[in-house]
Protein backbone atom coordinates (compact mmCIF):
# COMPACT_ATOMS: atom_id res chain seq x y z
CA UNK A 1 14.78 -4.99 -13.89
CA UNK A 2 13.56 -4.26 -9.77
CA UNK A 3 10.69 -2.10 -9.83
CA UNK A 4 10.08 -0.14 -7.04
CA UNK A 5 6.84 1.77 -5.28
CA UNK A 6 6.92 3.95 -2.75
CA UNK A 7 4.05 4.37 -1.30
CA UNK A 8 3.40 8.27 0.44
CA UNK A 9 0.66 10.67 1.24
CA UNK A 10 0.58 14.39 1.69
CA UNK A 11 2.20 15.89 4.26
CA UNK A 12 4.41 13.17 5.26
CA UNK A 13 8.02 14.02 6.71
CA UNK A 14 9.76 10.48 6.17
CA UNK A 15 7.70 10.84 2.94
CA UNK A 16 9.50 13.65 1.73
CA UNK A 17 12.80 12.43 3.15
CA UNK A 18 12.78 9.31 1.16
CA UNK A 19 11.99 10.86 -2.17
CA UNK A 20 14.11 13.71 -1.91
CA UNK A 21 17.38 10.70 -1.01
CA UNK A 22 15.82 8.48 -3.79
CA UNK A 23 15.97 11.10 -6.45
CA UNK A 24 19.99 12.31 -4.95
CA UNK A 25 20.78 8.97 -5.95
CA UNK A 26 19.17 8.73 -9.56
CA UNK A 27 16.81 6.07 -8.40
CA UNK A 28 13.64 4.94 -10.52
CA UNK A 29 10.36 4.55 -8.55
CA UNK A 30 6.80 4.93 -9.10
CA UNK A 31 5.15 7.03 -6.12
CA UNK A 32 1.64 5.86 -4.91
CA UNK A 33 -0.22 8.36 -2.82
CA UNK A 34 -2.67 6.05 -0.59
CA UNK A 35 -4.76 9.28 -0.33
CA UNK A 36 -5.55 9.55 -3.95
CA UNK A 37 -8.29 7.93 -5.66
CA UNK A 38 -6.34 7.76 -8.97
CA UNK A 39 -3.71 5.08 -7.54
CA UNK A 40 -6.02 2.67 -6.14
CA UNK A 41 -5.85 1.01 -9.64
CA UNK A 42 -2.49 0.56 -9.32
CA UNK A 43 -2.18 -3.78 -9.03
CA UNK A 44 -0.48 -3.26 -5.51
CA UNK A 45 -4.04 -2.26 -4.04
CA UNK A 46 -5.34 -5.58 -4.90
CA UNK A 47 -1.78 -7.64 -3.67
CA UNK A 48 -3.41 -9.95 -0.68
CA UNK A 49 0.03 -9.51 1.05
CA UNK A 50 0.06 -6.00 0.80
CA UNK A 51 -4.00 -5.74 1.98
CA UNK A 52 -3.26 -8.32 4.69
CA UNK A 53 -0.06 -6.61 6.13
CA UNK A 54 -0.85 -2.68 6.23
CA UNK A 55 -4.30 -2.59 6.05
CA UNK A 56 -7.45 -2.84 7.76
CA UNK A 57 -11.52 -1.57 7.62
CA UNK A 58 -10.60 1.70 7.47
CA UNK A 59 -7.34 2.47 5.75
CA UNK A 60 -4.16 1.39 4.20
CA UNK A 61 -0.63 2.36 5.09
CA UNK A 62 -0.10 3.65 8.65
CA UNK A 63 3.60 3.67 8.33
CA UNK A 64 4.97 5.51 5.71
CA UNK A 65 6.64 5.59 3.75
CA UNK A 66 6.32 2.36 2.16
CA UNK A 67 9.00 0.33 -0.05
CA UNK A 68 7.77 -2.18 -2.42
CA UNK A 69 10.39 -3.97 -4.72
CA UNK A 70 8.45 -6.06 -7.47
CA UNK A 71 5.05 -5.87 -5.88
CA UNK A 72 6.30 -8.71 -3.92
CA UNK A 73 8.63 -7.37 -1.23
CA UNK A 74 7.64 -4.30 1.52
CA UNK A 75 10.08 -2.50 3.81
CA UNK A 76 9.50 0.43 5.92
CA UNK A 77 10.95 0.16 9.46
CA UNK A 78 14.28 -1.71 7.89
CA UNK A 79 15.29 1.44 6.69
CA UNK A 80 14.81 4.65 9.05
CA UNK A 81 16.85 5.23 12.04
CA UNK A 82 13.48 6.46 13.89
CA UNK A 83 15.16 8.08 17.25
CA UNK A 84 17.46 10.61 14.97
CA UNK A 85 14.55 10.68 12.05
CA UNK A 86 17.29 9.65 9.21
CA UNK A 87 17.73 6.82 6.53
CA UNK A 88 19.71 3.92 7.51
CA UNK A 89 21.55 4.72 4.55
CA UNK A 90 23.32 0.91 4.02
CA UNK A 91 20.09 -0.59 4.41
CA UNK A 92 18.64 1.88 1.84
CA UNK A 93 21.76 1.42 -0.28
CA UNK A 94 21.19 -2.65 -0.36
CA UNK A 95 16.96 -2.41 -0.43
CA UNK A 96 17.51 -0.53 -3.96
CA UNK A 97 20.33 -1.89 -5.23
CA UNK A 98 23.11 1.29 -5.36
């Protein structure tokens, strides 16, 4: 079975866009908050890809949200349509498997 993260933190607009489409469409997903000291146990934290691709000295996670399918795969810009601020809702549809 896919598992997927999505990785937020508080007062995030594409944050809160994303969840709110994920639960319309009855999807599972774990949500991360990057902020909050209680997920850094979470396995992803200590994924080299995910430490090597959107992080750096001071902080994880720039660009949020961000998809993770089986702690292996990340997406972020694959799925926003950033000059209208809406899901690229085919890309969405195939990234989570509805």
């Amino acid at each position: 079975m896919t598992q997927f993260k999505i990785v937020v933190k508080k007062r995030c607009f594409f944050c809160d866009k994303l969840l709110s489409w994920l639960q319309d469409k009855d999807v599972d997903y774990i949500v991360l908050d990057y902020q909050d000291p209680k997920d850094f146990n979470d396995p992803l934290m200590k994924n080299p890809t995910f430490n090597s691709l959107y992080c750096d000295m001071s902080a994880c996670v720039e660009s949020l949200p961000l998809v993770v399918k089986n702690d292996n795969e990340f997406f972020y810009s694959e799925i926003w349509d950033l000059v209208n601020n809406t899901i690229i809702e085919e890309k969405a549809k195939e990234i989570f498997e509805i």
